[in-house]
Protein backbone atom coordinates (compact mmCIF):
# COMPACT_ATOMS: atom_id res chain seq x y z
CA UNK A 1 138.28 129.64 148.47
CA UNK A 2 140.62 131.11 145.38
CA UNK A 3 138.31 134.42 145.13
CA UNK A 4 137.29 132.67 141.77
CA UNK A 5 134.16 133.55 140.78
CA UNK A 6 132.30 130.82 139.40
CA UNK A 7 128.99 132.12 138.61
CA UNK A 8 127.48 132.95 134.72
CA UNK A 9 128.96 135.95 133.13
CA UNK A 10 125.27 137.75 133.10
CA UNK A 11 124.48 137.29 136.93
CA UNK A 12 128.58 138.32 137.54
CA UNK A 13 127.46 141.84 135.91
CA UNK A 14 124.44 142.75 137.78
CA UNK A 15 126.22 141.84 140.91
CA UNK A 16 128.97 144.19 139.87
CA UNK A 17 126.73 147.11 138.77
CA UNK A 18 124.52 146.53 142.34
CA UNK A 19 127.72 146.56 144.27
CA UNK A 20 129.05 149.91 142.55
CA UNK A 21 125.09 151.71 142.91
CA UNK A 22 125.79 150.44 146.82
CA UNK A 23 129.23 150.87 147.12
CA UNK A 24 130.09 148.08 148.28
CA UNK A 25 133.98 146.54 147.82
CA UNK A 26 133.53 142.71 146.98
CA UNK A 27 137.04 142.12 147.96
CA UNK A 28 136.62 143.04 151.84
CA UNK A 29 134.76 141.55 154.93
CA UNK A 30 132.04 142.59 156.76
CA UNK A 31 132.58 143.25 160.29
CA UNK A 32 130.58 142.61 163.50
CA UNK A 33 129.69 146.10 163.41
CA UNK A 34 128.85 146.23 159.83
CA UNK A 35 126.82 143.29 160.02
CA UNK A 36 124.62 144.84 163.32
CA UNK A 37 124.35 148.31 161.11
CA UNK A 38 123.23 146.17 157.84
CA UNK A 39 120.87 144.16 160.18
CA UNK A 40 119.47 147.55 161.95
CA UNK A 41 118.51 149.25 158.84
CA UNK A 42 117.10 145.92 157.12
CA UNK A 43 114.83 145.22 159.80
CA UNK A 44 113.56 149.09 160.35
CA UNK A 45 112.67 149.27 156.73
CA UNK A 46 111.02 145.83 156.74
CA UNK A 47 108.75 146.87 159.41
CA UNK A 48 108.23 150.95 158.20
CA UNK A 49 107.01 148.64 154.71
CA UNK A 50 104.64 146.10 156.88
CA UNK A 51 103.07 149.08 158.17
CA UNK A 52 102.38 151.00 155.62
CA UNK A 53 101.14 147.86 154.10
CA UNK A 54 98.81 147.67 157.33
CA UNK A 55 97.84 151.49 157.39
CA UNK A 56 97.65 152.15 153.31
CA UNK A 57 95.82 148.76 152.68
CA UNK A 58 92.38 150.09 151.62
CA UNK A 59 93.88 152.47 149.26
CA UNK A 60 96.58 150.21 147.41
CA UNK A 61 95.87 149.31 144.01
CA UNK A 62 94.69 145.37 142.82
CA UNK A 63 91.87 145.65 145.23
CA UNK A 64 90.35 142.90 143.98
CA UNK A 65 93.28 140.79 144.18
CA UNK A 66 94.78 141.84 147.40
CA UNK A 67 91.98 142.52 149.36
CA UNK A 68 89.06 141.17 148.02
CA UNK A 69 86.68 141.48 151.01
CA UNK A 70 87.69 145.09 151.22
CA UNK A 71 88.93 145.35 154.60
CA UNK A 72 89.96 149.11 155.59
CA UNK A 73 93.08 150.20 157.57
CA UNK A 74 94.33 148.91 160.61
CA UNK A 75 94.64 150.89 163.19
CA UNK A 76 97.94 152.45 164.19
CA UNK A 77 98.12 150.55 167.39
CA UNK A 78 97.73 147.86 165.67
CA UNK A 79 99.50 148.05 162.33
CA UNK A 80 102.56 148.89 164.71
CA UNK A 81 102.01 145.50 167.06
CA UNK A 82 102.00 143.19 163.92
CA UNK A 83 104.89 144.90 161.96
CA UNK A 84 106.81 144.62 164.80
CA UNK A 85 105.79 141.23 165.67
CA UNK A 86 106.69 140.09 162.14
CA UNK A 87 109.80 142.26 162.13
CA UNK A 88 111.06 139.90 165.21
CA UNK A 89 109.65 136.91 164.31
CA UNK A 90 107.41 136.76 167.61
CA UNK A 91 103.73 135.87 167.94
CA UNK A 92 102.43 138.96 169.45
CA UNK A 93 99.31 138.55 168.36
CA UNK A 94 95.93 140.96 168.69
CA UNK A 95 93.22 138.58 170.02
CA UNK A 96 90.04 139.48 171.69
CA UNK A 97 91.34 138.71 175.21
CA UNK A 98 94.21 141.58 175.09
CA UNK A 99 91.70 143.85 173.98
CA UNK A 100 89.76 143.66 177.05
């Protein structure tokens, strides 16, 4: 590749402004280590956000939207089990037979 941007003017400046809030230098490339870091952080905040999806649920606004048959919190056992599940892309799933 020439390094020659080819996309429209108005999507070239938000990149731009997102990479200067970030600080991140379009020019050079990411590392191994970079990459693992990136990957770390991306997947603890994805699963700190399912769970407080999971935990906050009964108290979220757009009730009727969201939750319309008004289901209360999970519990933190299990809010943690499914975030991480989701977070890993496994099927650890809370059925009645692990419960016993």
């Amino acid at each position: 590749m020439d390094g020659k941007d080819l996309s429209r003017p108005r999507l070239q400046t938000g990149r731009k402004a997102t990479y200067k809030l970030i600080d991140v230098d379009s020019k050079k490339e990411q590392d191994w280590k970079g990459y693992a870091i990136a990957m770390l952080i991306f997947s603890l905040v994805s699963m700190l956000f399912t769970y407080a999806i999971l935990r906050l649920q009964a108290v979220l606004p757009f009730q009727s939207l969201f939750n319309p048959q008004k289901l209360g919190a999970v519990s933190e056992h299990l809010a943690f089990n499914t975030a991480a599940s989701f977070t890993t892309n496994t099927t650890g799933r809370a059925t009645a037979a692990k419960r016993q």
